[in-house]
PDB file of N, CA and C in Angstrom:
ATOM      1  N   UNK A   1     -56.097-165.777 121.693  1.00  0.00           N
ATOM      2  CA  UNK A   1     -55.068-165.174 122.542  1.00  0.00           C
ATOM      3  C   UNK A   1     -54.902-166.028 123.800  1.00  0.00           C
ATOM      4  N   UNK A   2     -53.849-166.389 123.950  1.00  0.00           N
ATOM      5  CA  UNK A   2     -52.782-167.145 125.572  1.00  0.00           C
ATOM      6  C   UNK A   2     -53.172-166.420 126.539  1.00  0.00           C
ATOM      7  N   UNK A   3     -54.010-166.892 127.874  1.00  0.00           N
ATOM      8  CA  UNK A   3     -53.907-165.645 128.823  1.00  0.00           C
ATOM      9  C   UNK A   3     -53.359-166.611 129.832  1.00  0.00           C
ATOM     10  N   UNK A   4     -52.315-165.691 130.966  1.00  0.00           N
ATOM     11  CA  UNK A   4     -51.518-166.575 131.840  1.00  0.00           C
ATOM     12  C   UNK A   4     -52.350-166.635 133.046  1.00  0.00           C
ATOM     13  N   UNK A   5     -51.953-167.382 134.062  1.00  0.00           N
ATOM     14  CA  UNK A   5     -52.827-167.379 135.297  1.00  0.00           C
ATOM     15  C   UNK A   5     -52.458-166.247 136.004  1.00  0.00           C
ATOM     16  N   UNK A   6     -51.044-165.664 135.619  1.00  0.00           N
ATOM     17  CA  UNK A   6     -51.271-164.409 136.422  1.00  0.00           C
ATOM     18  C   UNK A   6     -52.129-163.150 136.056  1.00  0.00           C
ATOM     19  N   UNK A   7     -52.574-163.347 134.646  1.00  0.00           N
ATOM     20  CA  UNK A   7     -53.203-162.256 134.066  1.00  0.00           C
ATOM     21  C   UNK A   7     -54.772-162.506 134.571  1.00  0.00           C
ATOM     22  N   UNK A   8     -54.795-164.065 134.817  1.00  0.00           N
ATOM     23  CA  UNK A   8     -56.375-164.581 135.212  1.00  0.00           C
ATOM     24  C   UNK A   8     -56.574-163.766 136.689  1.00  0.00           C
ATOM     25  N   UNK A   9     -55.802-164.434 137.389  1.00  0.00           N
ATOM     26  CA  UNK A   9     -55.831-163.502 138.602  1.00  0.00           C
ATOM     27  C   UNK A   9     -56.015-162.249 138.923  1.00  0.00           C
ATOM     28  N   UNK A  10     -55.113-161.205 137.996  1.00  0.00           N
ATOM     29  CA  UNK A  10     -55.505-159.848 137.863  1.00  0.00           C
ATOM     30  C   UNK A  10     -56.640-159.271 137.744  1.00  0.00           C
ATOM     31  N   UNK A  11     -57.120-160.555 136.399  1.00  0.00           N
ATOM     32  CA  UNK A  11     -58.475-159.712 135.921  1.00  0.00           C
ATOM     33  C   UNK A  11     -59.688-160.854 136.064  1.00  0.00           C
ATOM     34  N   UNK A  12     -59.597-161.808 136.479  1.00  0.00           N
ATOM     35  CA  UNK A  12     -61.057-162.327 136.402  1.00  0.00           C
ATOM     36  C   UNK A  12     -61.380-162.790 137.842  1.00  0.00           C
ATOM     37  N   UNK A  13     -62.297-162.547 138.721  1.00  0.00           N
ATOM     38  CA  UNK A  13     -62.274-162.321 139.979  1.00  0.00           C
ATOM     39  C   UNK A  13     -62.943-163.699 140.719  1.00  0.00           C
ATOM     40  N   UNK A  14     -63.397-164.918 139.996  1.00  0.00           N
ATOM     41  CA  UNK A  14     -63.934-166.006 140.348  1.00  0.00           C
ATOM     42  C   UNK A  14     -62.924-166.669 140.429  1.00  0.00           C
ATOM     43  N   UNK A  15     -61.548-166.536 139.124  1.00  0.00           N
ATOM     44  CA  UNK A  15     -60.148-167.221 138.856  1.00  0.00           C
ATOM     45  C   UNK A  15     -59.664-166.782 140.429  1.00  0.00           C
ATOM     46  N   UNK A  16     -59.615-165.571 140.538  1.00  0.00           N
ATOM     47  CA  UNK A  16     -58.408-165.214 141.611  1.00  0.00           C
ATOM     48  C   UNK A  16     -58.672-165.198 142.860  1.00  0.00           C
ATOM     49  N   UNK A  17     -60.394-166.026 142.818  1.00  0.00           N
ATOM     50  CA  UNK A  17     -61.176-166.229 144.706  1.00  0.00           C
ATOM     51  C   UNK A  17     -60.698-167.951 144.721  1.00  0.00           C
ATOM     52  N   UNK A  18     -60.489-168.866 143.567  1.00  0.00           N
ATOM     53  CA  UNK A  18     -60.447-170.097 143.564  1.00  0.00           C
ATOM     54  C   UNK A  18     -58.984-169.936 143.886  1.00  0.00           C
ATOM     55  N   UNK A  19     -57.780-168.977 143.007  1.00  0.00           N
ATOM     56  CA  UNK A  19     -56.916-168.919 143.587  1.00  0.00           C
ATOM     57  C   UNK A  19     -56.333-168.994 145.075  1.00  0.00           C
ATOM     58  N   UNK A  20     -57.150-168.117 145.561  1.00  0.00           N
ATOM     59  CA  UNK A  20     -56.487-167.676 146.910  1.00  0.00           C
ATOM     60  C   UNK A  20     -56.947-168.416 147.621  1.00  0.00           C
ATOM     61  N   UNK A  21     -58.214-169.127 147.916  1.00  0.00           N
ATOM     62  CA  UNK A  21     -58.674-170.533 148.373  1.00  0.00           C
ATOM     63  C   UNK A  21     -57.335-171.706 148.406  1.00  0.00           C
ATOM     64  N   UNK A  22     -57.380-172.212 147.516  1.00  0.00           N
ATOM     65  CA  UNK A  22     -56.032-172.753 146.681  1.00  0.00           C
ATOM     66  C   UNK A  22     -54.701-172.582 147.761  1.00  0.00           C
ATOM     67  N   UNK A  23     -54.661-171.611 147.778  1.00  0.00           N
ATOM     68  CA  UNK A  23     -53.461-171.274 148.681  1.00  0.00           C
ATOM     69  C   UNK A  23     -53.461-171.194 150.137  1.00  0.00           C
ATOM     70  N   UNK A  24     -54.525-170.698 150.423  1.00  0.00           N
ATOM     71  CA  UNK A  24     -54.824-171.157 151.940  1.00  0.00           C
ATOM     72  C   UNK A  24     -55.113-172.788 152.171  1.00  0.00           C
ATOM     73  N   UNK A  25     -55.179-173.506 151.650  1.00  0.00           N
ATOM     74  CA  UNK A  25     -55.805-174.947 151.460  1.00  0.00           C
ATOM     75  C   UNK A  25     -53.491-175.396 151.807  1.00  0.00           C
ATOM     76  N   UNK A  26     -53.189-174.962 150.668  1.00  0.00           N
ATOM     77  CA  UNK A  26     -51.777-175.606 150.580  1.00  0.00           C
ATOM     78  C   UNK A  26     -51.606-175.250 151.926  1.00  0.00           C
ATOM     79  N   UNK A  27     -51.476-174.221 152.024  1.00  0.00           N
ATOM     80  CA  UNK A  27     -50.384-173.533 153.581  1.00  0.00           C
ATOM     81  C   UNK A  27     -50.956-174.657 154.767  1.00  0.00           C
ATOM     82  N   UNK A  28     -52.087-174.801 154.879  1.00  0.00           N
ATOM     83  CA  UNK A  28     -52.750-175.217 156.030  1.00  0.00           C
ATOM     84  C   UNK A  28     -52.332-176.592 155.977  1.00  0.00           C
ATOM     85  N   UNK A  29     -52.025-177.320 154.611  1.00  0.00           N
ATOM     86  CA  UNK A  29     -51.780-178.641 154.814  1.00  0.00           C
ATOM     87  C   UNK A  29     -49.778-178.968 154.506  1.00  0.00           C
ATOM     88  N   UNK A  30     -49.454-177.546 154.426  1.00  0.00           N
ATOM     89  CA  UNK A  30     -48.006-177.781 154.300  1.00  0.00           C
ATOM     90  C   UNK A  30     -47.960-177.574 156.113  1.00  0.00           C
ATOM     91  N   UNK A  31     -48.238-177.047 156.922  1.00  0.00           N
ATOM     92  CA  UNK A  31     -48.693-177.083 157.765  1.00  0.00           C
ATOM     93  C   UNK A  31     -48.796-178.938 158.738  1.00  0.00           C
ATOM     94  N   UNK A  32     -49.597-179.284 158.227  1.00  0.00           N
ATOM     95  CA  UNK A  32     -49.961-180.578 158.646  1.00  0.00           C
ATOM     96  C   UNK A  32     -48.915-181.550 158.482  1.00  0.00           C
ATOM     97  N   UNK A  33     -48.042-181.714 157.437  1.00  0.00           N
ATOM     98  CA  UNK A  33     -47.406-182.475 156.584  1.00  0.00           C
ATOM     99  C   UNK A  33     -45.756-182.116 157.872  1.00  0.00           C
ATOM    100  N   UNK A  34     -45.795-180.994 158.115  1.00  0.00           N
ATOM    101  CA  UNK A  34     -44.565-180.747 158.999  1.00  0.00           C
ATOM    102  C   UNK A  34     -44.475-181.140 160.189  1.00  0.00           C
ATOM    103  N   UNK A  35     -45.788-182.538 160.573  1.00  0.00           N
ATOM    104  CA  UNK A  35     -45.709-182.292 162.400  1.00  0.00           C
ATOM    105  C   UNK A  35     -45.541-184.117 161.822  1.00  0.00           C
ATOM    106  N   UNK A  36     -45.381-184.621 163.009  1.00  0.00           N
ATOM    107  CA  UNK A  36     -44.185-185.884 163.143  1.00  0.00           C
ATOM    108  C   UNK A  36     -45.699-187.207 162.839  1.00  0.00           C
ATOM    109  N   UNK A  37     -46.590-186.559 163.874  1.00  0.00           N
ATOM    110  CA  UNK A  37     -47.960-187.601 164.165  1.00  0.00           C
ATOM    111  C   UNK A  37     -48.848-186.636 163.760  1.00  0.00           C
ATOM    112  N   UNK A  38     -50.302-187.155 163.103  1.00  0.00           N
ATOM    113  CA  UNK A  38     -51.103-186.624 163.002  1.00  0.00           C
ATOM    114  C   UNK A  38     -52.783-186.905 164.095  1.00  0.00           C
ATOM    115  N   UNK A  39     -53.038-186.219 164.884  1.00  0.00           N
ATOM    116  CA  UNK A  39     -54.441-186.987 165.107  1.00  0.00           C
ATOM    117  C   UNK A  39     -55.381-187.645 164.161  1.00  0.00           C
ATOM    118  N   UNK A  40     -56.215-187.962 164.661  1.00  0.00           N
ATOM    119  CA  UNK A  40     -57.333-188.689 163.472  1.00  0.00           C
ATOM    120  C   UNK A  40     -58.084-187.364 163.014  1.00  0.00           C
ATOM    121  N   UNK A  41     -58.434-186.632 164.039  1.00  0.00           N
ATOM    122  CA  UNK A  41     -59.008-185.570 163.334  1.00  0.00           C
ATOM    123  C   UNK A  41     -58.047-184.559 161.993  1.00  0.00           C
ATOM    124  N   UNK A  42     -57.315-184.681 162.780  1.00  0.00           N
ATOM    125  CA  UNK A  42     -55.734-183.687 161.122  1.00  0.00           C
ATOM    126  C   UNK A  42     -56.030-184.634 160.536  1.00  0.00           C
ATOM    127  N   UNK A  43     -55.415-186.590 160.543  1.00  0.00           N
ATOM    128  CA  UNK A  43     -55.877-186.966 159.355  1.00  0.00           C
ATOM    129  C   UNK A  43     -57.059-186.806 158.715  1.00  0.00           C
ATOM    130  N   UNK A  44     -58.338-186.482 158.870  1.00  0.00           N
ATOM    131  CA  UNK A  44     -59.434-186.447 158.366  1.00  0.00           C
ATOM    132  C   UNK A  44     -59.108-185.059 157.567  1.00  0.00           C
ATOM    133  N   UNK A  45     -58.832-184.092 157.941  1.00  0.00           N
ATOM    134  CA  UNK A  45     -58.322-182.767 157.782  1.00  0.00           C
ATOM    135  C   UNK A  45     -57.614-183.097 156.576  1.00  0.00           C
ATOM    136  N   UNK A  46     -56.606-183.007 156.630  1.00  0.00           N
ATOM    137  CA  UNK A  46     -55.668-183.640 155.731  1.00  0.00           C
ATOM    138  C   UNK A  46     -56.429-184.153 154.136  1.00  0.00           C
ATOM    139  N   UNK A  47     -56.892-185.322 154.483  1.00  0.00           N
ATOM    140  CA  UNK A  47     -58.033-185.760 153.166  1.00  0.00           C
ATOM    141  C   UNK A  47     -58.761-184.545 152.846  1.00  0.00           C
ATOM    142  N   UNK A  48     -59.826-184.317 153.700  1.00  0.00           N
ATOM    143  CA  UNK A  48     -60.570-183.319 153.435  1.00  0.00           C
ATOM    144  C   UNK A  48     -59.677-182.012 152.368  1.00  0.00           C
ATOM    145  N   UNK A  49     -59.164-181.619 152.560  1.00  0.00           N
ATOM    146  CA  UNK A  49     -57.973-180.458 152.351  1.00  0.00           C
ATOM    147  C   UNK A  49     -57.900-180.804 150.925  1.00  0.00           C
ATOM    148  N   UNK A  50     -56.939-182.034 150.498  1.00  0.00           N
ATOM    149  CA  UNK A  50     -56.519-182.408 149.551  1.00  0.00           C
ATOM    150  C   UNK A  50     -58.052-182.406 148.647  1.00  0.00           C
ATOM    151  N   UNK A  51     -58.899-183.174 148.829  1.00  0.00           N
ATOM    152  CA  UNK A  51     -59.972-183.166 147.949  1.00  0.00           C
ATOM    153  C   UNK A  51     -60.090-181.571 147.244  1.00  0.00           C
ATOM    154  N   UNK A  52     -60.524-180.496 148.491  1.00  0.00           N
ATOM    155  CA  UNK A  52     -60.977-179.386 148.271  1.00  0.00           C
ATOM    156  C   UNK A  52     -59.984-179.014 147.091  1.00  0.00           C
ATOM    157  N   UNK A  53     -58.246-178.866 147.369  1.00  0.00           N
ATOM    158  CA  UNK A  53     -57.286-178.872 146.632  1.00  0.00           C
ATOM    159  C   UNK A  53     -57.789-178.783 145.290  1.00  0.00           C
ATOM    160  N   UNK A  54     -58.243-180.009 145.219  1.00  0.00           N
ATOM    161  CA  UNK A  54     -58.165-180.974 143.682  1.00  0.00           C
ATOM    162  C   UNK A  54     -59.146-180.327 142.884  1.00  0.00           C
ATOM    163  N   UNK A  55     -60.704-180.236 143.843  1.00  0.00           N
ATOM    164  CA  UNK A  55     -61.848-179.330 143.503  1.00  0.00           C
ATOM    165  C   UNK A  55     -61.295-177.907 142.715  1.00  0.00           C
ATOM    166  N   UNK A  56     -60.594-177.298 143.404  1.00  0.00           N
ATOM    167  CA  UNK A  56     -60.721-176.069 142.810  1.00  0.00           C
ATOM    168  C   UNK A  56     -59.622-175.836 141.779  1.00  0.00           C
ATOM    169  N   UNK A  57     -58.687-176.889 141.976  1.00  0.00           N
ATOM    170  CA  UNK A  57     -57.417-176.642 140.867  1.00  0.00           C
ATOM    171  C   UNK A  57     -58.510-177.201 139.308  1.00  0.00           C
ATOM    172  N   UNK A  58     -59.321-177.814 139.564  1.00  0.00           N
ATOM    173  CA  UNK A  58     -59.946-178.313 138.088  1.00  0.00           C
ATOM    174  C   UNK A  58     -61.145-177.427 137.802  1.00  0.00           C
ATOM    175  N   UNK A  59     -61.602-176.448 139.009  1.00  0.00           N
ATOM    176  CA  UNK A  59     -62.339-175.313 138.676  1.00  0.00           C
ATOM    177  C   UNK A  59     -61.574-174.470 137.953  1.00  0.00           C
ATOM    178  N   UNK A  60     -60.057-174.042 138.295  1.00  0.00           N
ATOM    179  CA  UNK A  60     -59.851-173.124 137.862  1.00  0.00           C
ATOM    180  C   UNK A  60     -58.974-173.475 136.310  1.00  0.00           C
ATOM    181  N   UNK A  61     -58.382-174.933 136.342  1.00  0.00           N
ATOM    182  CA  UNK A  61     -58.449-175.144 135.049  1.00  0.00           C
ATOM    183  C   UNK A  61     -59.344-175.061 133.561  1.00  0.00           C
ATOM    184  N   UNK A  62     -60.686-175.283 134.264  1.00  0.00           N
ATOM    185  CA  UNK A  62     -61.903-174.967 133.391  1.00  0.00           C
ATOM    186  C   UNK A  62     -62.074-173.413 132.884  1.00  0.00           C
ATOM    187  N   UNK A  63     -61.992-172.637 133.772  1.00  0.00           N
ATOM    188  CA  UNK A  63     -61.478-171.472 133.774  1.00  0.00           C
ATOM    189  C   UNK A  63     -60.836-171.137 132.248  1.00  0.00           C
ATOM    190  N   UNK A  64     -59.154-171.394 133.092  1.00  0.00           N
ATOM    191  CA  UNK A  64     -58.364-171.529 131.932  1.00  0.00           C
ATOM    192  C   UNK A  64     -58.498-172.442 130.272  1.00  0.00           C
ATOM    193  N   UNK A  65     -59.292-172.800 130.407  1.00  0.00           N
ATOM    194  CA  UNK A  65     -59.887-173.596 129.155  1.00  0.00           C
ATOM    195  C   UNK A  65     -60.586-172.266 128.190  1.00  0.00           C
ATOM    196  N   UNK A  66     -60.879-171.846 128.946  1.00  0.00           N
ATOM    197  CA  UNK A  66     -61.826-170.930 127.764  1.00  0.00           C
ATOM    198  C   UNK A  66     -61.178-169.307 127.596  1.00  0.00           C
ATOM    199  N   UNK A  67     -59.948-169.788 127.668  1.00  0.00           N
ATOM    200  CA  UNK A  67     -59.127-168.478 127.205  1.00  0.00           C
ATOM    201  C   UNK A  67     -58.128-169.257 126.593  1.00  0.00           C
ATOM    202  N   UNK A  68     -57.987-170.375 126.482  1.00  0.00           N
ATOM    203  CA  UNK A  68     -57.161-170.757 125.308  1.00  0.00           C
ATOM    204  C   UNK A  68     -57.741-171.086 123.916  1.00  0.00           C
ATOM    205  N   UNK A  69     -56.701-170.554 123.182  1.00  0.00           N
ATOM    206  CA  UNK A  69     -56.938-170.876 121.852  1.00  0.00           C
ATOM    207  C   UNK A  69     -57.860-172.234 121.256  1.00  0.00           C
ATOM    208  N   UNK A  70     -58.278-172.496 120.641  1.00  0.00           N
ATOM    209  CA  UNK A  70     -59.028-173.746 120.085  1.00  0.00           C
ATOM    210  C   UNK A  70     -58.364-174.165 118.788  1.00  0.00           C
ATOM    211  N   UNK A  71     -57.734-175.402 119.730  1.00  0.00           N
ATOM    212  CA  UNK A  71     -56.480-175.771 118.546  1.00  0.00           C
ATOM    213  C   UNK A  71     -57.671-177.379 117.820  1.00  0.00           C
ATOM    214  N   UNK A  72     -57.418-177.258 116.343  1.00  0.00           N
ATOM    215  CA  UNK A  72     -57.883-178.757 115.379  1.00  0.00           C
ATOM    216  C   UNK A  72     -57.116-179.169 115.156  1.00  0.00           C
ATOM    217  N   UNK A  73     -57.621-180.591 115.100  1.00  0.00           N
ATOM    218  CA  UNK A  73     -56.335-182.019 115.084  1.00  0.00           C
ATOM    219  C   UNK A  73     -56.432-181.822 113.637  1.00  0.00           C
ATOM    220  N   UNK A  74     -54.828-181.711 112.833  1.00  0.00           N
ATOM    221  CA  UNK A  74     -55.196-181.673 111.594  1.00  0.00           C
ATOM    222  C   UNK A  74     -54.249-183.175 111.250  1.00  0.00           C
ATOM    223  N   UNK A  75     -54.943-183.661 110.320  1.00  0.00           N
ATOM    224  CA  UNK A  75     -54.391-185.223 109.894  1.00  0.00           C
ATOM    225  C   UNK A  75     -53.450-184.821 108.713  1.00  0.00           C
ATOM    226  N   UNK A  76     -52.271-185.898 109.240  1.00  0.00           N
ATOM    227  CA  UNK A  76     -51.232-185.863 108.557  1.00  0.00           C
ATOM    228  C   UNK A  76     -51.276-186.333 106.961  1.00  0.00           C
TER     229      UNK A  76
END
């Protein structure tokens, strides 16, 4: 059975803490991305941010791995 990320969110509560992480991470750096100059410290920020980003979008892909189906390569 297909489960969507909104259904992950609903119901699995590690999915929908990486979620909301996730989203505070964007805002804060859509945030950053809107001002003209950055200090060195925002740039450091900035990196930092994006990493975390990346961290948890492939946590929660893993996630999503094990509610999808298990498809075999079948040879033609």
């Amino acid at each position: 059975m297909l489960i969507s990320r909104d259904q992950l969110v609903a119901s699995h509560e590690e999915f929908r803490r990486l979620a909301q992480e996730h989203t505070q991470y964007e805002k804060r750096l859509n945030l950053l991305t809107e001002k003209r100059y950055l200090t060195d410290d925002e740039k450091l920020e900035e990196v930092r941010l994006k990493k975390l980003k990346l961290r948890l979008k492939d946590q929660m892909e893993s996630i999503e791995r094990q509610f999808r189906p298990v498809q075999h390569n079948q040879v033609a």
